[in-house]
Protein backbone atom coordinates (compact mmCIF):
# COMPACT_ATOMS: atom_id res chain seq x y z
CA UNK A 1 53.88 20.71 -36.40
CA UNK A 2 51.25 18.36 -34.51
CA UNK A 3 47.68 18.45 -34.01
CA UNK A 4 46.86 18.56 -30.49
CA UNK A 5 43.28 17.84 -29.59
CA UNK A 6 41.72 20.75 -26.98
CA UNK A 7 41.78 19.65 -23.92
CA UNK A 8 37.91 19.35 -22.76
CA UNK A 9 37.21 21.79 -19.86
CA UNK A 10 36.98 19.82 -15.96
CA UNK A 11 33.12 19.11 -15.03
CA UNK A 12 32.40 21.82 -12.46
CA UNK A 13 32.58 20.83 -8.86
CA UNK A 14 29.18 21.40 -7.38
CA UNK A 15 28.53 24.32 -5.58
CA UNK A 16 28.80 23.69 -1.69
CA UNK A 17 25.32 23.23 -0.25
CA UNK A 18 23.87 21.57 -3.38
CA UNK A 19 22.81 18.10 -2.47
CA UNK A 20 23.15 15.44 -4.93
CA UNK A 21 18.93 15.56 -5.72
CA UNK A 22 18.50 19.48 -6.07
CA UNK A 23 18.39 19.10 -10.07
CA UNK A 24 15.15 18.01 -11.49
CA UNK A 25 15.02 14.43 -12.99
CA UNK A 26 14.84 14.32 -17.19
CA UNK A 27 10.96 14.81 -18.02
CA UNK A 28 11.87 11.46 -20.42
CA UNK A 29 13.09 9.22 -17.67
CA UNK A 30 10.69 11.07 -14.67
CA UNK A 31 7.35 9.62 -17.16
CA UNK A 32 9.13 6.39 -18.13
CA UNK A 33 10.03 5.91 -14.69
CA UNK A 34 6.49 6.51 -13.29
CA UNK A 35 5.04 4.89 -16.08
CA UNK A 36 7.12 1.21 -15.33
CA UNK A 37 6.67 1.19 -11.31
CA UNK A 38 3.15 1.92 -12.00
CA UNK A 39 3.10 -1.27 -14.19
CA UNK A 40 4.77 -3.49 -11.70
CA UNK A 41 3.18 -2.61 -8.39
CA UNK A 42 -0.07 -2.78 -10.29
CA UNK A 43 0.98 -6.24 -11.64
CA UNK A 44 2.92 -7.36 -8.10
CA UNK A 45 -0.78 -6.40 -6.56
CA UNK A 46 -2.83 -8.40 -8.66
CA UNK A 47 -0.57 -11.72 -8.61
CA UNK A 48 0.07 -11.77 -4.76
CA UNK A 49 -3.85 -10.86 -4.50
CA UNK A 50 -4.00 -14.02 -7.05
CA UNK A 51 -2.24 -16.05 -4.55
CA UNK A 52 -4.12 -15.19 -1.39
CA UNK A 53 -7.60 -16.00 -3.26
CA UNK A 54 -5.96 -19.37 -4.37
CA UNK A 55 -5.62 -19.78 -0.63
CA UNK A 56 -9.00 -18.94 -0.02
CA UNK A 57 -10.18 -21.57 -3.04
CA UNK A 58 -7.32 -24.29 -1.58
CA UNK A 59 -9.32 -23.57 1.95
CA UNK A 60 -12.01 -25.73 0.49
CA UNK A 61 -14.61 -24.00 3.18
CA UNK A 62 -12.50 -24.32 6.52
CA UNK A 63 -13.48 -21.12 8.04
CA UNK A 64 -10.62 -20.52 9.55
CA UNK A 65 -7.92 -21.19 7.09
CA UNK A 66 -9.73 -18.40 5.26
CA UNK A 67 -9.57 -16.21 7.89
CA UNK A 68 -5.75 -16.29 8.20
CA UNK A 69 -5.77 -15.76 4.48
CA UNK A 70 -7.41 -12.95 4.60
CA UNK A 71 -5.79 -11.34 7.73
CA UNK A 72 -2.28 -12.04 6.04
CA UNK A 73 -3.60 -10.55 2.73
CA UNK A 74 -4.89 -7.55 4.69
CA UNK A 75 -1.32 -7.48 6.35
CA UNK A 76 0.28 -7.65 3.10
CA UNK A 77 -2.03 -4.54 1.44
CA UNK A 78 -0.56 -2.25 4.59
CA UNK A 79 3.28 -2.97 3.95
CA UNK A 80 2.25 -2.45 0.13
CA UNK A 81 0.50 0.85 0.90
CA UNK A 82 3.65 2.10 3.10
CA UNK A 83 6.05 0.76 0.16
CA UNK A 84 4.42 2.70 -2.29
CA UNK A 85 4.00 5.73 -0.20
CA UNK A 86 8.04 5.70 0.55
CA UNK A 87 8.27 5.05 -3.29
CA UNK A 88 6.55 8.35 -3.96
CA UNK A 89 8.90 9.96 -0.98
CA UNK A 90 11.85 9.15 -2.89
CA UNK A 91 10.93 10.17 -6.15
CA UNK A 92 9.37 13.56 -4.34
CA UNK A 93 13.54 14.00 -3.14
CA UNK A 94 14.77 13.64 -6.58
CA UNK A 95 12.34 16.08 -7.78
CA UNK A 96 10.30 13.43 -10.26
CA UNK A 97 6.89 14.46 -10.17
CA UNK A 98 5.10 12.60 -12.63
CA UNK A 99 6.87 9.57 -10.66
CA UNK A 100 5.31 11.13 -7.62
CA UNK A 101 1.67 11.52 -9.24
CA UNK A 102 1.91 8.08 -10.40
CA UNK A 103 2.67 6.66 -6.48
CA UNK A 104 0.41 8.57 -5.15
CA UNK A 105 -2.42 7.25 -8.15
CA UNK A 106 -1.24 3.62 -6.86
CA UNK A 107 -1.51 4.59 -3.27
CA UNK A 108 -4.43 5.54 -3.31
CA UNK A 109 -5.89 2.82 -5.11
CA UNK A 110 -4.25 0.42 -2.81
CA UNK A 111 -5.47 2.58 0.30
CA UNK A 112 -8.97 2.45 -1.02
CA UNK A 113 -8.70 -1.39 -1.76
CA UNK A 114 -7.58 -1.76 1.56
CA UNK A 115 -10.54 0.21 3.26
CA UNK A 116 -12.93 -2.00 1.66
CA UNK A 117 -11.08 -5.60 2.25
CA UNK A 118 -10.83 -4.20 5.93
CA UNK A 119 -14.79 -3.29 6.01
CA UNK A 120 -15.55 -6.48 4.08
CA UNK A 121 -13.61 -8.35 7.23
CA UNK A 122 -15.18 -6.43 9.77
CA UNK A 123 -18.58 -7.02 8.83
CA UNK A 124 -18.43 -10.79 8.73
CA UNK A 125 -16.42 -10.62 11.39
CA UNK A 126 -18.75 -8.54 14.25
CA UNK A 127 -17.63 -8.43 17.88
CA UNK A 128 -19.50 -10.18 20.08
CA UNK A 129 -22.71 -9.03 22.14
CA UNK A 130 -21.58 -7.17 25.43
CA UNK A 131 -21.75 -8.87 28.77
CA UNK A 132 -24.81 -8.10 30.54
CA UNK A 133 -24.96 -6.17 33.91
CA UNK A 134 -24.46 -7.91 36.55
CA UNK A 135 -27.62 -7.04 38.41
CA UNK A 136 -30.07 -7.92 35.10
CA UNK A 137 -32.49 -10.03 36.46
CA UNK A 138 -34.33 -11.90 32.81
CA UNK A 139 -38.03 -11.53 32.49
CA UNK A 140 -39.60 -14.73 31.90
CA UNK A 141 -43.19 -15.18 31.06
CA UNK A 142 -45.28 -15.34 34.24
CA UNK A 143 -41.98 -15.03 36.71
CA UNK A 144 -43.65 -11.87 38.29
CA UNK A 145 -39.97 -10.22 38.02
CA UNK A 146 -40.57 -8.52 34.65
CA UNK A 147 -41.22 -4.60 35.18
């Protein structure tokens, strides 16, 4: 007589209407996932925000070469923020939510850091004094026309 092994049961086809993200991620690989991307956008953030103030040192005062530095680093924060916000979309479909705390931890560190670059711009950057109307007549000392 032979051995036979048992013949190991087929997986079970999934049910219909499941879609392929309605089980919940491993805790193990939702923290270690969260964990890592945290890691590298923080450390993607710091070195392109490296390289934009090396532009800013390179500018050696030219006014407006740092301006277009700082309008393409302001550029580059936005498409970071929305990257990071359709990170945390993903990992909210495949049901990861320490990924998803962790996202939304790094965007909203990057939307704060963005607030502040964009208020740091607009302040040195103010718009300029409105036209005058065009029936203002200037008082001058002793014209007579001052009221």
């Amino acid at each position: 007589m032979t051995y036979a092994p048992p013949v190991p049961p087929l997986p079970r086809p999934p049910r219909p209407g499941r879609l392929p993200w309605s089980r919940r991620t491993p805790l193990g690989w939702d923290i270690a996932l969260g964990i890592v991307l945290f890691l590298v956008e923080a450390a993607v953030f710091l070195w392109v925000g490296f390289g934009y103030g090396m532009e800013v040192w390179a500018a050696q005062g030219k006014q407006a070469r740092i301006d277009a530095a700082h309008l393409a680093e302001l550029a580059w924060m936005r498409h970071f923020l929305i990257v990071t916000v359709v990170i945390a979309a993903c990992a909210l479909l495949s049901r990861a939510p320490w990924t998803v705390v962790s996202q939304l931890l790094a965007a909203g560190a990057v939307a704060a850091l963005l607030v502040l670059a964009q208020h740091d711009y607009d302040r040195a950057h103010p718009g300029p004094a409105p036209a005058p109307d065009p029936g203002y007549t200037p008082c001058y000392s002793g014209s007579g026309r001052c009221s």
